[in-house]
PDB file of N, CA and C in Angstrom:
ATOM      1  N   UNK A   1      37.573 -11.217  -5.261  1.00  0.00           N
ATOM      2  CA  UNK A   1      36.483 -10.502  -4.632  1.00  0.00           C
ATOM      3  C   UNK A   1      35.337 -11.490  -4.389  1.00  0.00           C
ATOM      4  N   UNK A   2      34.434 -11.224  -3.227  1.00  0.00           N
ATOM      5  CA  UNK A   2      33.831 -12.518  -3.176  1.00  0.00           C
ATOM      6  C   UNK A   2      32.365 -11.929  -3.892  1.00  0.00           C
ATOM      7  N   UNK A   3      31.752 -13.323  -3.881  1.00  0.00           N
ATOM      8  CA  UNK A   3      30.368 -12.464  -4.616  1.00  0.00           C
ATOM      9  C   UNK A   3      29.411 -11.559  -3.841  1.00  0.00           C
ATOM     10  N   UNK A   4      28.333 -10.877  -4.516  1.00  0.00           N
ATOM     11  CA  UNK A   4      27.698  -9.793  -4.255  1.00  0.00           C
ATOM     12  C   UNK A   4      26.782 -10.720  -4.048  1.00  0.00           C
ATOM     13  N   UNK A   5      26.200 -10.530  -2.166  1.00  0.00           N
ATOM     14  CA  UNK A   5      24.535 -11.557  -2.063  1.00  0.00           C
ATOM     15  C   UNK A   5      23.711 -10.007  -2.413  1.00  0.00           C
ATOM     16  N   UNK A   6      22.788 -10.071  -2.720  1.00  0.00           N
ATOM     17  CA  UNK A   6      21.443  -9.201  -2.957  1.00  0.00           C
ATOM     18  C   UNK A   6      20.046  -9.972  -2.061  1.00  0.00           C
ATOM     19  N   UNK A   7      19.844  -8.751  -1.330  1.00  0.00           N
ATOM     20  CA  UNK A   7      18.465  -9.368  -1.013  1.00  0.00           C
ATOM     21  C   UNK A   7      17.518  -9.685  -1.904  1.00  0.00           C
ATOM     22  N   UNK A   8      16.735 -10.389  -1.222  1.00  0.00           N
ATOM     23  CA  UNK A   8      15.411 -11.156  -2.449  1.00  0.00           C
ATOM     24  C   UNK A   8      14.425 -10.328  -2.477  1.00  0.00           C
ATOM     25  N   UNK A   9      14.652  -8.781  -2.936  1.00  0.00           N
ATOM     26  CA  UNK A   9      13.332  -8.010  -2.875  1.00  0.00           C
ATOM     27  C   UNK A   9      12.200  -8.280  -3.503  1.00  0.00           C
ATOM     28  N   UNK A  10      12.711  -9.166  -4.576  1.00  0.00           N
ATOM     29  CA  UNK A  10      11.508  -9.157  -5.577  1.00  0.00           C
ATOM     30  C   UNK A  10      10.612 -10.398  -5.020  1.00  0.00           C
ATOM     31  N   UNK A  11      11.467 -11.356  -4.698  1.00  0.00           N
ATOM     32  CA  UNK A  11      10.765 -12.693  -4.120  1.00  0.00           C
ATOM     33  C   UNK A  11       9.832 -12.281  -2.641  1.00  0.00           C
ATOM     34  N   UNK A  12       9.997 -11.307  -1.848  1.00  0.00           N
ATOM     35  CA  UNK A  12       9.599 -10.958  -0.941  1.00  0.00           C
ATOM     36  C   UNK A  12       7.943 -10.551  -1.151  1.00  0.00           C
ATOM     37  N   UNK A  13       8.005  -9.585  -2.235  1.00  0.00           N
ATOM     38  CA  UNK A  13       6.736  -9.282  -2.674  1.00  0.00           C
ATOM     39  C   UNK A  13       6.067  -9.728  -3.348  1.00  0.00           C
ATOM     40  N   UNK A  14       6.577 -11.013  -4.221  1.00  0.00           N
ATOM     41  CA  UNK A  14       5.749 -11.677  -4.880  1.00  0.00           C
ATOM     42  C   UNK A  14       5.654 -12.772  -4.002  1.00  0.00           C
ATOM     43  N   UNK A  15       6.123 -12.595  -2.723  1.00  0.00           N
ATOM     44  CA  UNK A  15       5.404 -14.145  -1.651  1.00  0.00           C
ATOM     45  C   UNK A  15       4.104 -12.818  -0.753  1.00  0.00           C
ATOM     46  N   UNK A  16       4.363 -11.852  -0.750  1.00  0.00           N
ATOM     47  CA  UNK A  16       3.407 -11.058   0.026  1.00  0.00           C
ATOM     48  C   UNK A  16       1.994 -10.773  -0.990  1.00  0.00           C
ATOM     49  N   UNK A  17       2.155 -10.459  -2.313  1.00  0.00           N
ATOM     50  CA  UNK A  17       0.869 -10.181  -2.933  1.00  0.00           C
ATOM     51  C   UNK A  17       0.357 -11.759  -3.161  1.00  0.00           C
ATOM     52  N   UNK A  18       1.298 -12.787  -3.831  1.00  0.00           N
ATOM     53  CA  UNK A  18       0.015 -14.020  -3.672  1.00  0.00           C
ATOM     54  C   UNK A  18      -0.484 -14.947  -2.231  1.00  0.00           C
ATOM     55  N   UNK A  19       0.026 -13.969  -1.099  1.00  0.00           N
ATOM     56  CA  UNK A  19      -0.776 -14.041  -0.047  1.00  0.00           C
ATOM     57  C   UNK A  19      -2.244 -12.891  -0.039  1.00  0.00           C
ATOM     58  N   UNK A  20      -1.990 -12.412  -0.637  1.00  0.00           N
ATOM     59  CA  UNK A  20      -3.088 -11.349  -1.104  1.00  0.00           C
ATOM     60  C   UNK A  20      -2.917  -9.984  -0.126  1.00  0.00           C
ATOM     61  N   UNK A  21      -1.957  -9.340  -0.019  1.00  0.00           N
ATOM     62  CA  UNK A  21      -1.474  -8.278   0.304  1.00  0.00           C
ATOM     63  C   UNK A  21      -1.279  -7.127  -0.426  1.00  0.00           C
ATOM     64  N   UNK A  22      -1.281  -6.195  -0.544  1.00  0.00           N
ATOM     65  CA  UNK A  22      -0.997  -4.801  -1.543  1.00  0.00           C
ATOM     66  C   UNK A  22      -0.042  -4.435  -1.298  1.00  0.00           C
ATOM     67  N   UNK A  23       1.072  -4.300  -2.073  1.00  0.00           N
ATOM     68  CA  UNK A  23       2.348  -3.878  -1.817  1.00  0.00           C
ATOM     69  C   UNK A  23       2.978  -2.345  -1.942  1.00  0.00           C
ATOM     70  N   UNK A  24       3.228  -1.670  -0.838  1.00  0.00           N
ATOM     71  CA  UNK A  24       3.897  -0.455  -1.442  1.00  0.00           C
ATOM     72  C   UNK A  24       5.279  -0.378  -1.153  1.00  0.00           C
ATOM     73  N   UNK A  25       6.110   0.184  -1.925  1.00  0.00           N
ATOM     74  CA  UNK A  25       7.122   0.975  -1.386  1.00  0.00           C
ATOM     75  C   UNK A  25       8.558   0.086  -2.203  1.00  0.00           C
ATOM     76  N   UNK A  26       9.403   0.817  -2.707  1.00  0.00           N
ATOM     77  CA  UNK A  26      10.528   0.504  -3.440  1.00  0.00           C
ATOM     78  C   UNK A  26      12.005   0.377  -2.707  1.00  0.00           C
ATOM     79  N   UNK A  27      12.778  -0.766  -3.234  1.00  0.00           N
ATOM     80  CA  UNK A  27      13.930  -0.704  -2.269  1.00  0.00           C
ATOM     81  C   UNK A  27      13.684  -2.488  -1.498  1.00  0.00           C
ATOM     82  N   UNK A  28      14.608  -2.536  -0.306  1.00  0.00           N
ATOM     83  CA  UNK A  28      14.331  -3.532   0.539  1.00  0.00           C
ATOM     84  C   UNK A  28      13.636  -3.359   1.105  1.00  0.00           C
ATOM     85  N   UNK A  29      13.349  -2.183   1.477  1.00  0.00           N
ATOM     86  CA  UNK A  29      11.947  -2.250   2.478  1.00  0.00           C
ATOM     87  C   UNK A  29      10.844  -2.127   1.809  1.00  0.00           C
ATOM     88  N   UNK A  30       9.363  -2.142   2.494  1.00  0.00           N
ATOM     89  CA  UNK A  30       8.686  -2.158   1.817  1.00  0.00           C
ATOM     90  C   UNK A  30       6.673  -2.466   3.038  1.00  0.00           C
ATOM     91  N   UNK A  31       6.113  -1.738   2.377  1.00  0.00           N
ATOM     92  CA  UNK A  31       4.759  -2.327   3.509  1.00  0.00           C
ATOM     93  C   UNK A  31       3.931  -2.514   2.550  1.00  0.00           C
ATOM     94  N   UNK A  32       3.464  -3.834   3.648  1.00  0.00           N
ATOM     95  CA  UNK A  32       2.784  -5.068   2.846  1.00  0.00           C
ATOM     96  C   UNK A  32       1.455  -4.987   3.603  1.00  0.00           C
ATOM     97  N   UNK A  33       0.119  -4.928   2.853  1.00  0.00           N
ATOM     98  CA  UNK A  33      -1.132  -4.710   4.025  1.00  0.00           C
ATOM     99  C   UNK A  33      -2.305  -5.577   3.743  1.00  0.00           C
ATOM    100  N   UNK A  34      -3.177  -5.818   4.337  1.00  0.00           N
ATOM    101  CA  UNK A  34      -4.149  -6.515   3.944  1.00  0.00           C
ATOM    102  C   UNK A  34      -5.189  -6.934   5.022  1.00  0.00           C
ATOM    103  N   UNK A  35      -6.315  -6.238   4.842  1.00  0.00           N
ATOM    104  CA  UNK A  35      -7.672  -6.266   5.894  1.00  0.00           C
ATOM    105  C   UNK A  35      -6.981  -5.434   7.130  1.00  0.00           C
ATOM    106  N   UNK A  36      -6.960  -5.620   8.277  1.00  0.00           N
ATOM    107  CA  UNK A  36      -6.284  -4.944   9.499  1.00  0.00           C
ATOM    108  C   UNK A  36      -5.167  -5.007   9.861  1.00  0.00           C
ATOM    109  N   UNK A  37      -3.984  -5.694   8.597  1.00  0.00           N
ATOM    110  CA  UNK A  37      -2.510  -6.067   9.012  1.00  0.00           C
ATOM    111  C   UNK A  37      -2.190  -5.633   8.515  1.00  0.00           C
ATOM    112  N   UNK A  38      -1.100  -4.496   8.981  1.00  0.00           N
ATOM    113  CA  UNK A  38       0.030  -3.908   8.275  1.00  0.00           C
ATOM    114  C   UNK A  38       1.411  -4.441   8.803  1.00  0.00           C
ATOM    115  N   UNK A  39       2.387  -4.942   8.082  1.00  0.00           N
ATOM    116  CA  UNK A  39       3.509  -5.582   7.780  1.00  0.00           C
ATOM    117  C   UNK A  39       4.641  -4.840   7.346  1.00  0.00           C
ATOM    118  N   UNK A  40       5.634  -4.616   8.048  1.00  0.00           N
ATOM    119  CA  UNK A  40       6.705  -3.837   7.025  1.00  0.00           C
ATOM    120  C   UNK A  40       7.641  -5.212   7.054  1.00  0.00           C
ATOM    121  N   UNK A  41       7.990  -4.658   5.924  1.00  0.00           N
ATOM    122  CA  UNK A  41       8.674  -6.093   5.122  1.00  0.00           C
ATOM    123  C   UNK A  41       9.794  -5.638   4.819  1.00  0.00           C
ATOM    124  N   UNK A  42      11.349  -6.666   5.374  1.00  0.00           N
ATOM    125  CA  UNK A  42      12.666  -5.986   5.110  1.00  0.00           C
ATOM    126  C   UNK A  42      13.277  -7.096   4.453  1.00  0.00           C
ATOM    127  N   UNK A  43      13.253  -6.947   3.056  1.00  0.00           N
ATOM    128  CA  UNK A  43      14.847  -8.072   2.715  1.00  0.00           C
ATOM    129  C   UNK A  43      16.216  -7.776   3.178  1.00  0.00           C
ATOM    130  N   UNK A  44      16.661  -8.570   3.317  1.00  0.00           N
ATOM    131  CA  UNK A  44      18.114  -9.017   3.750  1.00  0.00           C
ATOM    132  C   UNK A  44      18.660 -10.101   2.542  1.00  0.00           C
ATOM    133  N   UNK A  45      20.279 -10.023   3.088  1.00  0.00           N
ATOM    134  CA  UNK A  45      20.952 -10.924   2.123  1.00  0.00           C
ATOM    135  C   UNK A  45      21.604 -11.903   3.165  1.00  0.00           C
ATOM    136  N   UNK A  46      21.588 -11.308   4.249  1.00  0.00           N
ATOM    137  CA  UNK A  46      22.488 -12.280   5.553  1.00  0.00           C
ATOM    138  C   UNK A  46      21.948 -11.476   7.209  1.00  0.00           C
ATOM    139  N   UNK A  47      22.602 -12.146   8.244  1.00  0.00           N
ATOM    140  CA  UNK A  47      21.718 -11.255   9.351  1.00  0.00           C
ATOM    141  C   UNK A  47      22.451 -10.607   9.527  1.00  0.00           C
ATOM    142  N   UNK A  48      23.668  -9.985   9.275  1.00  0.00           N
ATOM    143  CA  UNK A  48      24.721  -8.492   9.112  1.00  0.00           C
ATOM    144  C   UNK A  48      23.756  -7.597   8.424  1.00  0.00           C
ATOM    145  N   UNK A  49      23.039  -7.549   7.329  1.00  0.00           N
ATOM    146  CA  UNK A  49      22.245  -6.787   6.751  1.00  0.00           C
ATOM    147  C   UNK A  49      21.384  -5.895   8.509  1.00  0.00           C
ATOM    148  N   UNK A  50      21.059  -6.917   8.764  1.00  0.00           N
ATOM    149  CA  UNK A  50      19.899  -5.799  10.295  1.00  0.00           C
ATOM    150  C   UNK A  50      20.646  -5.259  10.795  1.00  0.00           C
ATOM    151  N   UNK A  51      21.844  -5.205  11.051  1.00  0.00           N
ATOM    152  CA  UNK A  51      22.652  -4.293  11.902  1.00  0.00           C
ATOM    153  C   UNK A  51      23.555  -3.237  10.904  1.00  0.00           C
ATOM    154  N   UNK A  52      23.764  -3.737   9.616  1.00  0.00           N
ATOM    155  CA  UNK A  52      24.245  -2.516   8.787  1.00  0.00           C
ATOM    156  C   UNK A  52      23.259  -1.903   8.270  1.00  0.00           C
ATOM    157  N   UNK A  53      22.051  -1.866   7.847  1.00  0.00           N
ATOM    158  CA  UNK A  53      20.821  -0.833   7.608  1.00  0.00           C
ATOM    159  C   UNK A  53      19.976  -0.458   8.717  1.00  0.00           C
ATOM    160  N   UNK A  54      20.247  -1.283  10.100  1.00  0.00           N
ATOM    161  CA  UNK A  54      19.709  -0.263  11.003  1.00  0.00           C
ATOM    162  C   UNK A  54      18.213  -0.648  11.029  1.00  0.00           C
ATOM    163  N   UNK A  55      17.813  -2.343  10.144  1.00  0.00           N
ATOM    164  CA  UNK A  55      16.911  -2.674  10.304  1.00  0.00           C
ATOM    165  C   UNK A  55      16.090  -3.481  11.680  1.00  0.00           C
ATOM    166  N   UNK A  56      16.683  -3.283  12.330  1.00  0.00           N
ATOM    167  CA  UNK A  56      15.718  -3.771  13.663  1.00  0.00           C
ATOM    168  C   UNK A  56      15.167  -2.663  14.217  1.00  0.00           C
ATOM    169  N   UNK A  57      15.418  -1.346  13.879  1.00  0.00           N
ATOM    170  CA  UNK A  57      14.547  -0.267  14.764  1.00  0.00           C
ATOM    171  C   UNK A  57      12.980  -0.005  14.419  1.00  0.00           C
ATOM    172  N   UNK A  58      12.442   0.899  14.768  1.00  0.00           N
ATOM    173  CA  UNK A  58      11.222   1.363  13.992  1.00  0.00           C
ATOM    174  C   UNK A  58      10.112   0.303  14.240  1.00  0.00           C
ATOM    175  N   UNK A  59      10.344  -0.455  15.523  1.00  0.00           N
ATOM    176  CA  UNK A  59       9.630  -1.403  15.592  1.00  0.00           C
ATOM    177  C   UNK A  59       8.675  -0.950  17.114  1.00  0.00           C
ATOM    178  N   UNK A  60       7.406  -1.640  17.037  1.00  0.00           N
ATOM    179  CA  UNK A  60       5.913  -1.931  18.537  1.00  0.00           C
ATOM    180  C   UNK A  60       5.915  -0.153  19.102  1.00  0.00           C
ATOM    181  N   UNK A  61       6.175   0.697  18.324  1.00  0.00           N
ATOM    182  CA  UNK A  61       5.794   1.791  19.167  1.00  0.00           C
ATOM    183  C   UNK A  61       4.303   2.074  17.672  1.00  0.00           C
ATOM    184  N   UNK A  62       3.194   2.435  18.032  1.00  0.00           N
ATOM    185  CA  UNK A  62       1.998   3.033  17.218  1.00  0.00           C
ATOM    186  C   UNK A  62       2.775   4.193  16.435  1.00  0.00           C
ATOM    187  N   UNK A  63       3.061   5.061  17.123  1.00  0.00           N
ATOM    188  CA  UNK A  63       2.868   6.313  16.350  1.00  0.00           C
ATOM    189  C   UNK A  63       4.329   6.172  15.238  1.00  0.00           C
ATOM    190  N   UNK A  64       5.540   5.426  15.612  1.00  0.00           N
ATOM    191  CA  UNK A  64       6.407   5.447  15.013  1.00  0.00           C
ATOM    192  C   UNK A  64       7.193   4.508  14.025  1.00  0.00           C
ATOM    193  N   UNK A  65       6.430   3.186  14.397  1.00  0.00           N
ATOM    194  CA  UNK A  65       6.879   1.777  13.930  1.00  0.00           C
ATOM    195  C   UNK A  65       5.852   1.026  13.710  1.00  0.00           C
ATOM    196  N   UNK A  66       5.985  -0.202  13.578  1.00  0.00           N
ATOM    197  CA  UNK A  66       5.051  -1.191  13.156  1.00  0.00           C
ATOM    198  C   UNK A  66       5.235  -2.179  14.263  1.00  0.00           C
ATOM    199  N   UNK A  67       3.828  -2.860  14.008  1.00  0.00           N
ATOM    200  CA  UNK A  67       3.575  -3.911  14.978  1.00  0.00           C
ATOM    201  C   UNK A  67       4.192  -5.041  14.471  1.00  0.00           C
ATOM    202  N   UNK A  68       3.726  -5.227  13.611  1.00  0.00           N
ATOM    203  CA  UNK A  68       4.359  -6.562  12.686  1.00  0.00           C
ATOM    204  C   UNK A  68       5.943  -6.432  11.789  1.00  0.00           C
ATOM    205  N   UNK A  69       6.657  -7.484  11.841  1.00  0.00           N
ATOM    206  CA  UNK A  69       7.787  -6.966  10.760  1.00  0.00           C
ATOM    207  C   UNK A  69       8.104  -8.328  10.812  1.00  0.00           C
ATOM    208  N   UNK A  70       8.492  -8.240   9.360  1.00  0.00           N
ATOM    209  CA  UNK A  70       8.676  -9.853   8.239  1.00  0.00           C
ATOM    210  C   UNK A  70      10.591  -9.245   7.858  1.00  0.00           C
ATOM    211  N   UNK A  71      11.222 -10.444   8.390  1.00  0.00           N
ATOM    212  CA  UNK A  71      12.170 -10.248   7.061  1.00  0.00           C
ATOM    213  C   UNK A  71      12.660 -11.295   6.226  1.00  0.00           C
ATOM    214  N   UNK A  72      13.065 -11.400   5.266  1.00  0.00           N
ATOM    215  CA  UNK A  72      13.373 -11.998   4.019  1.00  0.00           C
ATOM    216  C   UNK A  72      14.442 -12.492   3.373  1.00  0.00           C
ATOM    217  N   UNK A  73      14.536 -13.444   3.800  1.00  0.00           N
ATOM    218  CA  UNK A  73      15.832 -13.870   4.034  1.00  0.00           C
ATOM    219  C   UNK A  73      16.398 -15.412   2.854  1.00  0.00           C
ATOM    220  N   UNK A  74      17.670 -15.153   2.255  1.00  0.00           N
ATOM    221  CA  UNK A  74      17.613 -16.649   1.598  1.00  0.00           C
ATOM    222  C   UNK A  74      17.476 -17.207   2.437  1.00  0.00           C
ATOM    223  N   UNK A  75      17.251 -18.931   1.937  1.00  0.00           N
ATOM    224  CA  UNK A  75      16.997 -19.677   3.286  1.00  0.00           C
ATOM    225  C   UNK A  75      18.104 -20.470   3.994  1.00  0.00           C
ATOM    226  N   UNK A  76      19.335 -20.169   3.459  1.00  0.00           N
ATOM    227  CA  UNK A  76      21.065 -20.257   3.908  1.00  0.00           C
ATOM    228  C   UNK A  76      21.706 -19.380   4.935  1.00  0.00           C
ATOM    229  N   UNK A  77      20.388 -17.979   4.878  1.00  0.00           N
ATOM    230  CA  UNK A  77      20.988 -17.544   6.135  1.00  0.00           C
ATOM    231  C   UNK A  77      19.119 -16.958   6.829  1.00  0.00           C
ATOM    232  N   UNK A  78      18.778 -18.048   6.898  1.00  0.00           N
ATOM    233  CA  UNK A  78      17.690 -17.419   7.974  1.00  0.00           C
ATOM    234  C   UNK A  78      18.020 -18.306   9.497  1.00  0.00           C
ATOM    235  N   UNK A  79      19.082 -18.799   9.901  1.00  0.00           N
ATOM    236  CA  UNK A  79      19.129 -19.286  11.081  1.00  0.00           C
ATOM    237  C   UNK A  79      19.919 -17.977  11.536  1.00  0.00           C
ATOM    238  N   UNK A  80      21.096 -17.445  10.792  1.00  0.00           N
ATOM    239  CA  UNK A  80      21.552 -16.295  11.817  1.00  0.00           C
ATOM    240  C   UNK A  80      20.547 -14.843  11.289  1.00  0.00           C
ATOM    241  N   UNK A  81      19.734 -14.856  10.643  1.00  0.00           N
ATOM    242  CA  UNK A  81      18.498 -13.433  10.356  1.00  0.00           C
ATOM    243  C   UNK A  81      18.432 -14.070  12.123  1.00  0.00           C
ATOM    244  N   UNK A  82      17.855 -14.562  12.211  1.00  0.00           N
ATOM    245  CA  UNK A  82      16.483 -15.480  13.416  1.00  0.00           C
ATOM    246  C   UNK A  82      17.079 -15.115  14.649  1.00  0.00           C
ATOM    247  N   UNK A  83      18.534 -15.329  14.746  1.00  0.00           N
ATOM    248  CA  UNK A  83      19.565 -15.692  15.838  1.00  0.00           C
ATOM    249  C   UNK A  83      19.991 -14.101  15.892  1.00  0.00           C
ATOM    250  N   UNK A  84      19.843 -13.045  15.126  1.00  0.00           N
ATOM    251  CA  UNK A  84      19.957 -11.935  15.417  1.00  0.00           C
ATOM    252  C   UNK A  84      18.883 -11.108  15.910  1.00  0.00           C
ATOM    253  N   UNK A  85      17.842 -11.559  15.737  1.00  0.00           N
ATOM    254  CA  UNK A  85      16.847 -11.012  16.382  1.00  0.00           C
ATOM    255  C   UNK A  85      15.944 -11.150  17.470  1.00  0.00           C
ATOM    256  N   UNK A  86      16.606 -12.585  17.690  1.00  0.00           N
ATOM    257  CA  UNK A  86      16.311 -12.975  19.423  1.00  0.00           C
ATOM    258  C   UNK A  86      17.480 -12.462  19.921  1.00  0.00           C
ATOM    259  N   UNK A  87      18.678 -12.343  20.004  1.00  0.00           N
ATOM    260  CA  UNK A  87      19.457 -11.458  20.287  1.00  0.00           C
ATOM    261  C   UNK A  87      19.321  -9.892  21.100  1.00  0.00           C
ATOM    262  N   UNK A  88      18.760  -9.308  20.214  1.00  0.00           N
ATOM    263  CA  UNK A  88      17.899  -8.013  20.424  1.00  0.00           C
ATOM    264  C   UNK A  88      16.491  -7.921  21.281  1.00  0.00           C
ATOM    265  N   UNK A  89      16.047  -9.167  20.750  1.00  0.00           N
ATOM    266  CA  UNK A  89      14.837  -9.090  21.741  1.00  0.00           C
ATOM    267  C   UNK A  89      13.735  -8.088  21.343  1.00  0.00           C
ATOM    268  N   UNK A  90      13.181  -7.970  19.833  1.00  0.00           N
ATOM    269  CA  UNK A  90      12.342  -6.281  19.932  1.00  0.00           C
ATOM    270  C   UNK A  90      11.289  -6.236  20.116  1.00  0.00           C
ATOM    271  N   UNK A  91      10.507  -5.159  20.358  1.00  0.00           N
ATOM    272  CA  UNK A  91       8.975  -4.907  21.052  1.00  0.00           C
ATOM    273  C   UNK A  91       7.920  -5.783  19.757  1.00  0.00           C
ATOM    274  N   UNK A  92       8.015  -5.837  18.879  1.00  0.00           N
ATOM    275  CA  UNK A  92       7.455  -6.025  17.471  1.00  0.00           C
ATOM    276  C   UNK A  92       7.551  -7.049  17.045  1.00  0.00           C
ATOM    277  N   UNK A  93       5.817  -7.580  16.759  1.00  0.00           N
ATOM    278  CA  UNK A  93       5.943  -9.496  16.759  1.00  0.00           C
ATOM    279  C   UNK A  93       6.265  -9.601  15.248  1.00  0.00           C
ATOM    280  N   UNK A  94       7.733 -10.816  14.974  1.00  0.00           N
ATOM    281  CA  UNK A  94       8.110 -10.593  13.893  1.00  0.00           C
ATOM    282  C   UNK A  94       8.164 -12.513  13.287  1.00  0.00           C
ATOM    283  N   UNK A  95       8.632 -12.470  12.234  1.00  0.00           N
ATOM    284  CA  UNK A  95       8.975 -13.902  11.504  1.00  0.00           C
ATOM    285  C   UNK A  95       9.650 -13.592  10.459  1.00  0.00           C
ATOM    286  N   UNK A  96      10.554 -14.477   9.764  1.00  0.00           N
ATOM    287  CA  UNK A  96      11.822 -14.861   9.030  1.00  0.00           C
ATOM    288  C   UNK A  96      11.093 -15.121   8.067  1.00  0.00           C
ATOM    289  N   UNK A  97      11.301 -15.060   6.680  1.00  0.00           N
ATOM    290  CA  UNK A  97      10.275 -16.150   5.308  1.00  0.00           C
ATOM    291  C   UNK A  97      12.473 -16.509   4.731  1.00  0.00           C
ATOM    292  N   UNK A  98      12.001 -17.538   5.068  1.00  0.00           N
ATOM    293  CA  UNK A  98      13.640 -18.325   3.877  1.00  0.00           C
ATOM    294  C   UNK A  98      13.259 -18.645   2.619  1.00  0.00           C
ATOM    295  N   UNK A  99      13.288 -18.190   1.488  1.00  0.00           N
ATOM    296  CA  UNK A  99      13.365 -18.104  -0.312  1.00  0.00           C
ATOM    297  C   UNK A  99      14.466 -18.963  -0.738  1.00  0.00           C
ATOM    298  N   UNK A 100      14.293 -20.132  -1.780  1.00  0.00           N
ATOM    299  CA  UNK A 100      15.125 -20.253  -2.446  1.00  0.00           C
ATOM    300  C   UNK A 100      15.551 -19.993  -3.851  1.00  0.00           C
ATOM    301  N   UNK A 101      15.920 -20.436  -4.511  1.00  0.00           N
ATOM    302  CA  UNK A 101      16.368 -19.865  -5.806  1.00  0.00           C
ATOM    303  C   UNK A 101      15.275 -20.190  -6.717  1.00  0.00           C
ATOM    304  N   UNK A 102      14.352 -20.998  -6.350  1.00  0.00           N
ATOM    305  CA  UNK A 102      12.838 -21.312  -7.220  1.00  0.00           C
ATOM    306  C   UNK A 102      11.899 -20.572  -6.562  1.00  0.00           C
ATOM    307  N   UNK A 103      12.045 -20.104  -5.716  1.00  0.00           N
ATOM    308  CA  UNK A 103      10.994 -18.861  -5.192  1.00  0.00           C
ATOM    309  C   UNK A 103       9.697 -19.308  -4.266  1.00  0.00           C
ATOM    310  N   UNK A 104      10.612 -20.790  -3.675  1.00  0.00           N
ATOM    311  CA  UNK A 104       9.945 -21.667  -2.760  1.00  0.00           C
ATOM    312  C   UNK A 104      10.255 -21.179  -1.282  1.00  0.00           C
ATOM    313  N   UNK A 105       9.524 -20.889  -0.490  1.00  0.00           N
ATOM    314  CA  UNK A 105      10.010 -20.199   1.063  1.00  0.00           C
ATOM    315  C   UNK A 105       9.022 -21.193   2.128  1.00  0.00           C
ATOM    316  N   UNK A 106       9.896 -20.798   3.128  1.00  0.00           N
ATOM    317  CA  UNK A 106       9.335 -21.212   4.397  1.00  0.00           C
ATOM    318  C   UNK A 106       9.304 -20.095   5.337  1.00  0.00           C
ATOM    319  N   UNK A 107       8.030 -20.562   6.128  1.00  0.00           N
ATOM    320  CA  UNK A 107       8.553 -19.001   7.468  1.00  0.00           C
ATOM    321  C   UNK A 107       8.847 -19.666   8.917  1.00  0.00           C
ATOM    322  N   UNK A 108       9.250 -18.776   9.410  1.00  0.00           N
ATOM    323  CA  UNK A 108      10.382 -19.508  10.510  1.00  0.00           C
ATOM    324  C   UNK A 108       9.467 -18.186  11.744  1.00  0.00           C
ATOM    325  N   UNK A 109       9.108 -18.398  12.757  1.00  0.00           N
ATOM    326  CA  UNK A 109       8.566 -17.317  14.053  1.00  0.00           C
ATOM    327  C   UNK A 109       9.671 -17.593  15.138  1.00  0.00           C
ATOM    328  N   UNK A 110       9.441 -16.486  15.859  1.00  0.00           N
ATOM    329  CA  UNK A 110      10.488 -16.594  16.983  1.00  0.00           C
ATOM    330  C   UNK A 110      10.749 -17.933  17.951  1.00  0.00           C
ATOM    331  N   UNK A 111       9.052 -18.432  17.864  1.00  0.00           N
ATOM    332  CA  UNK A 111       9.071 -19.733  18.718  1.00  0.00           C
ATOM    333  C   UNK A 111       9.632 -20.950  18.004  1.00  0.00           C
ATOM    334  N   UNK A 112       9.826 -20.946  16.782  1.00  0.00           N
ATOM    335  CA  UNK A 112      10.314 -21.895  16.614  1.00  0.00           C
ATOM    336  C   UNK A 112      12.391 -22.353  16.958  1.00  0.00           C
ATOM    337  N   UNK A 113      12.554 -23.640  16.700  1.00  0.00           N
ATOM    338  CA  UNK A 113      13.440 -24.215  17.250  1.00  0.00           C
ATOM    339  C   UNK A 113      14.596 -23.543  16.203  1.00  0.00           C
TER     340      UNK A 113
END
């Protein structure tokens, strides 16, 4: 059996509050806020995760989604997170954070290479 990846929920929110964000909400998802930015924040374990939870929806409409959306990704698979979501193309300005096993991340935006 191969191993079980788990998203990095916990690393997600402890890179969002010592950005100084307030964190709500339990699970992989999760909204992250701070002064006039609200953030919904999705861990993943691979970029199959956005298309088996159905996480790319809910995105750039006001009344129904968010403007912003972060997802959370180890940093072994944030080239296909990245590569799935230019793919899609969604209304909602978003960026990748890659975590490693020391809880060191990088963030990756659509413009980048």
């Amino acid at each position: 059996m191969p191993p079980v990846s788990m998203p990095p929920s916990e690393d997600a929110r402890a890179i969002f509050r010592r950005l100084g964000y307030s964190v709500s909400g339990d699970g992989p998802e999760f909204v992250a806020e701070r002064k006039w930015r609200t953030v919904r924040v999705t861990a993943v374990s691979n970029g199959e995760d956005l298309h088996s939870r159905r996480a790319l929806a809910d995105g750039g409409e006001p009344s129904t989604g968010y403007r912003f959306r972060c997802f959370v990704a180890p940093k072994s698979a944030t080239g296909d997170v990245r590569n799935r979501l230019r793919s899609v193309d969604p209304t909602y300005e978003w960026a990748v954070i890659g975590v490693n096993d020391d809880g060191e991340y990088d963030v990756y935006l659509p413009s980048a290479a």
